[in-house]
N, C-alpha and C. Protein backbone atom coordinates (compact mmCIF):
# COMPACT_ATOMS: atom_id res chain seq x y z
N UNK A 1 19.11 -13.91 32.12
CA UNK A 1 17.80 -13.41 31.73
C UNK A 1 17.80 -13.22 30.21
N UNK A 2 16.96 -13.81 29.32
CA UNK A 2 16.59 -13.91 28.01
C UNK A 2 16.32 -12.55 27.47
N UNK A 3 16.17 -11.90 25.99
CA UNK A 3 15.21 -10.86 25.72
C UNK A 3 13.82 -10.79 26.10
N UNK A 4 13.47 -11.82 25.82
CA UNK A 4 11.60 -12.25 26.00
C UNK A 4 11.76 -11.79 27.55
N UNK A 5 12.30 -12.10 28.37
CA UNK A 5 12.21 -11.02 29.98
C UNK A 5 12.59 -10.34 30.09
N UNK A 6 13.50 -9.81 29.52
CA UNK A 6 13.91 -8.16 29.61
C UNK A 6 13.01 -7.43 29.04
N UNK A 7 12.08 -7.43 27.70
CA UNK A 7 10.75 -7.31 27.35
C UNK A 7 10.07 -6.88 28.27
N UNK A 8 9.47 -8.46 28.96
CA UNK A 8 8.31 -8.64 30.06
C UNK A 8 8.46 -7.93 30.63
N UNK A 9 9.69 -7.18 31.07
CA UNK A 9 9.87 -6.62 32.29
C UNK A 9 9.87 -5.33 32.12
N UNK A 10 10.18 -4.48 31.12
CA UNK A 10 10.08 -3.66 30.21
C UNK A 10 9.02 -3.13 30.23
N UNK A 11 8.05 -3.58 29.89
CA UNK A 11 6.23 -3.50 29.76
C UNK A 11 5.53 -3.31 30.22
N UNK A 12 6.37 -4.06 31.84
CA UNK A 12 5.28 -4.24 33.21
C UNK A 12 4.35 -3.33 33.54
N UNK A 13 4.48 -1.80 33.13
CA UNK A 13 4.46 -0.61 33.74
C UNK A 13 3.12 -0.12 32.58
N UNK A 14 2.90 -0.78 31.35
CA UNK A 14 1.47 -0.85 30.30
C UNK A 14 1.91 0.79 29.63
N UNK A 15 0.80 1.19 29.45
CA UNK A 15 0.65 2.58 28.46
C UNK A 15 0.99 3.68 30.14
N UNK A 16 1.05 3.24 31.63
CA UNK A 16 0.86 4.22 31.92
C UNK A 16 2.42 4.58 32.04
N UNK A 17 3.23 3.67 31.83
CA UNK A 17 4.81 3.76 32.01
C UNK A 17 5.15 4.74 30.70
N UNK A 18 4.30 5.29 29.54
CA UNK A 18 4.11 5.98 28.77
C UNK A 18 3.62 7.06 28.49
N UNK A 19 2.28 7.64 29.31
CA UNK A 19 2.20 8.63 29.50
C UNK A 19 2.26 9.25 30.46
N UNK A 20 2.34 10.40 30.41
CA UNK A 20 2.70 11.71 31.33
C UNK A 20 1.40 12.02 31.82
N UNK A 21 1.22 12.96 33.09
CA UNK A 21 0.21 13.40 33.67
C UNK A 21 0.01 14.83 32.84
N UNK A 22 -0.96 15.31 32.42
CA UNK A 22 -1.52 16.27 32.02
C UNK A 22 -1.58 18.08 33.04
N UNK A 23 -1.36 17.31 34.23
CA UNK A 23 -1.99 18.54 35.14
C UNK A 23 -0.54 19.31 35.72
N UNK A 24 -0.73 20.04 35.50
CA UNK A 24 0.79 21.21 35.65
C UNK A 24 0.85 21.53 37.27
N UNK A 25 2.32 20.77 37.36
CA UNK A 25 2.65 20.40 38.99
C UNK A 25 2.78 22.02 39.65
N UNK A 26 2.24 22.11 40.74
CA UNK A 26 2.52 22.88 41.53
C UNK A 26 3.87 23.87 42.03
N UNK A 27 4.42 25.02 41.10
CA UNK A 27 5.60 25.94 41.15
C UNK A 27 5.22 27.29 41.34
N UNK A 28 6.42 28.03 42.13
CA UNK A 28 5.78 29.61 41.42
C UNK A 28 5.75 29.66 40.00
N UNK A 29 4.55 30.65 39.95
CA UNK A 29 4.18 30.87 38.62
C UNK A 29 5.08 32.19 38.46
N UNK A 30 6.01 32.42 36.97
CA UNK A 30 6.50 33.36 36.76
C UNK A 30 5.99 34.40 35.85
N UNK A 31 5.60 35.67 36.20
CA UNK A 31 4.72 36.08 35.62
C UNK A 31 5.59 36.54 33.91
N UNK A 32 5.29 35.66 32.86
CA UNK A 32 5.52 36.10 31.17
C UNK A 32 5.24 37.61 30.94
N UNK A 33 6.31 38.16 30.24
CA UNK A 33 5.93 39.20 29.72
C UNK A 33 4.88 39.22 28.75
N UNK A 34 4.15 40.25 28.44
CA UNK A 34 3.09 40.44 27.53
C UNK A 34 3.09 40.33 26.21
N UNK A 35 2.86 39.39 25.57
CA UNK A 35 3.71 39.24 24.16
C UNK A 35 2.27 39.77 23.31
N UNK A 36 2.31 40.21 22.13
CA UNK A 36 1.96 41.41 21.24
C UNK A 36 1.55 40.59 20.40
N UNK A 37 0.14 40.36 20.49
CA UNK A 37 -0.76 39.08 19.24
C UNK A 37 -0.29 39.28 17.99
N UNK A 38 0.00 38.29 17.49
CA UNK A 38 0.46 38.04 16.12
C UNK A 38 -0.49 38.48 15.08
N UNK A 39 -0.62 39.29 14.06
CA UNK A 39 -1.36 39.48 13.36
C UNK A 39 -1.61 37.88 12.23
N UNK A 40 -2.99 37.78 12.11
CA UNK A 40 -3.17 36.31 11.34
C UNK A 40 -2.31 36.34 10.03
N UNK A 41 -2.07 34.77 10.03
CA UNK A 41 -1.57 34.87 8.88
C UNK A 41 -2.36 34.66 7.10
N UNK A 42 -1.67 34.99 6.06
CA UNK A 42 -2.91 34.49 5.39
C UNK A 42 -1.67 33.71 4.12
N UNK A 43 -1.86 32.40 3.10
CA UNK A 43 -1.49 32.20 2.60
C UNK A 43 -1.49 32.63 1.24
N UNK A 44 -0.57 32.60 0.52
CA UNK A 44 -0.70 33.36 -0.39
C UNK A 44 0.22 32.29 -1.54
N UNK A 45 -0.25 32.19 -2.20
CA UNK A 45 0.60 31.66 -4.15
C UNK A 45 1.06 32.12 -4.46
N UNK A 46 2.50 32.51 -5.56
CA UNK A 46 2.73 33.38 -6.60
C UNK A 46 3.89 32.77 -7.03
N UNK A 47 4.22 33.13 -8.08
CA UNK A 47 5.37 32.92 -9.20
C UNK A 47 6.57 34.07 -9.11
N UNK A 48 7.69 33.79 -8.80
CA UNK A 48 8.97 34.28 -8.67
C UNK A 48 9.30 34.11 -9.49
N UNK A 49 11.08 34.90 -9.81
CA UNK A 49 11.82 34.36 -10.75
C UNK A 49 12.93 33.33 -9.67
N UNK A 50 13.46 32.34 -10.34
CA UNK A 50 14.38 31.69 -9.60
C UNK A 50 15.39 32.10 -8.86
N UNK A 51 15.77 32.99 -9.56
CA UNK A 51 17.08 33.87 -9.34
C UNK A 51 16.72 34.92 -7.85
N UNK A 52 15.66 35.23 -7.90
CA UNK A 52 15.04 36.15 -6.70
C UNK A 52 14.86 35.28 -5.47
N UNK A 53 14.17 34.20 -6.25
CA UNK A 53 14.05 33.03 -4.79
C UNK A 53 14.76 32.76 -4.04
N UNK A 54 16.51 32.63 -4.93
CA UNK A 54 17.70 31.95 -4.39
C UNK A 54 18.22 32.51 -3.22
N UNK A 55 18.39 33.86 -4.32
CA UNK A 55 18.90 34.99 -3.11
C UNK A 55 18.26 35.14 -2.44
N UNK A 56 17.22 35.63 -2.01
CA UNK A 56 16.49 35.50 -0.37
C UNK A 56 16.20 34.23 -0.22
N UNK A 57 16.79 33.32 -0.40
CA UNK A 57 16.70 32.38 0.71
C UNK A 57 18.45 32.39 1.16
N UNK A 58 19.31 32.77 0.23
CA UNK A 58 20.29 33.03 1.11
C UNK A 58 20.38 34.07 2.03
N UNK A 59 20.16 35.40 1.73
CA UNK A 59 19.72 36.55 2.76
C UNK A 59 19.01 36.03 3.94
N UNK A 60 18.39 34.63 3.98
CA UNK A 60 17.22 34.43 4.90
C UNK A 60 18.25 33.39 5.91
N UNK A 61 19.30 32.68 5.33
CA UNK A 61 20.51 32.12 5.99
C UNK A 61 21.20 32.61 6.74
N UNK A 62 21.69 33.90 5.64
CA UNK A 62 22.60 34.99 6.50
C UNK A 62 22.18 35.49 7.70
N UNK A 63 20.90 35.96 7.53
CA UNK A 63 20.19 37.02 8.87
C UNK A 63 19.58 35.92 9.75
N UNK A 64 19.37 34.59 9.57
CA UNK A 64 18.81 33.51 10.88
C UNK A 64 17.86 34.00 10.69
N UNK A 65 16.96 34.11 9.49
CA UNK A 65 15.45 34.17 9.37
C UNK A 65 14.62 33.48 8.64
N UNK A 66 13.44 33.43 8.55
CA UNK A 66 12.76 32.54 7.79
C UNK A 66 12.17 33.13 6.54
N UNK A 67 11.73 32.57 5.46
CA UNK A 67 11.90 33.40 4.24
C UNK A 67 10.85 33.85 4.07
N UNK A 68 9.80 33.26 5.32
CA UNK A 68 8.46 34.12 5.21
C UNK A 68 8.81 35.50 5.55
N UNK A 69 9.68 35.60 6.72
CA UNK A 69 10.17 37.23 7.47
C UNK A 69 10.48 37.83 6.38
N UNK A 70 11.73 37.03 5.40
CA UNK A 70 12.44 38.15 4.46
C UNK A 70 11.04 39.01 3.68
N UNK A 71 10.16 37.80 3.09
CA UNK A 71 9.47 38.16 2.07
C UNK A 71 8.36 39.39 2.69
N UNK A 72 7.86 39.32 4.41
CA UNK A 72 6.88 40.23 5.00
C UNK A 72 7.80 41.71 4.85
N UNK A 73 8.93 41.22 5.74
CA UNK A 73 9.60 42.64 5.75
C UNK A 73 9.80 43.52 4.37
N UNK A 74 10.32 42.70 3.35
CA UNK A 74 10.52 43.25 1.63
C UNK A 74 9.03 44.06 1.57
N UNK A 75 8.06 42.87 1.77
CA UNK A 75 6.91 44.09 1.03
C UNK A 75 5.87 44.71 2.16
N UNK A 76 6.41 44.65 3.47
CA UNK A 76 5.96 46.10 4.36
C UNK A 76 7.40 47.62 3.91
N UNK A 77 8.20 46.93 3.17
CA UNK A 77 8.82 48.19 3.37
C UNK A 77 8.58 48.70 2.08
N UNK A 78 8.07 48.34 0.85
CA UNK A 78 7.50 48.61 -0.43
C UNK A 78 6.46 49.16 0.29
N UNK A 79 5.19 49.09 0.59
CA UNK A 79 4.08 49.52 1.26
C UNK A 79 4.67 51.02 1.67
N UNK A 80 5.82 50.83 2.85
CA UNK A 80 5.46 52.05 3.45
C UNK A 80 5.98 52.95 2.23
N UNK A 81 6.72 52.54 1.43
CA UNK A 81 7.70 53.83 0.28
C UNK A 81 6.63 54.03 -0.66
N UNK A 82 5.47 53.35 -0.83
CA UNK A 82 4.55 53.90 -1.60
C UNK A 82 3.28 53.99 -1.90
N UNK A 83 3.11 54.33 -0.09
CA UNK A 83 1.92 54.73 0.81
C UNK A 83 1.79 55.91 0.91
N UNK A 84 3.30 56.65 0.84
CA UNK A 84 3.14 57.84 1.48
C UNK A 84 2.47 58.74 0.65
């Protein structure tokens, strides 16, 4: 058997040998815990110094976080120290 039929044969099956059915097969449903809406996010610009950047993005290595977390947590905890 050639490529050109291993192809053909390959194919036989069109786009539907490609997609998946949409409709969610029949299981118990396990009931998810209640997860706690994300407050929106909003984007924001600004200018760092390099040196600040570096290090939290290593801090953001160390702790398995993302440097958006480091940067929320840094300035909710500025907030709360000078909110009060």
């Amino acid at each position: 058997m050639g490529k050109s039929d291993l192809l053909k044969d390959g194919m036989k099956s069109g786009l539907d040998g490609l997609l998946s059915s949409t409709k969610k097969s029949p299981q118990k449903k396990e009931t998810a815990p209640a997860k706690a809406e994300k407050e929106p996010a909003v984007h924001c610009n600004f200018v760092i110094n390099k040196s600040i950047h570096t290090r939290m993005k290593y801090l953001a290595i160390e702790k398995n976080m993302s440097l958006r977390d480091i940067v929320n947590e840094a300035m909710r905890e500025y907030l709360e120290k000078h909110e009060k």
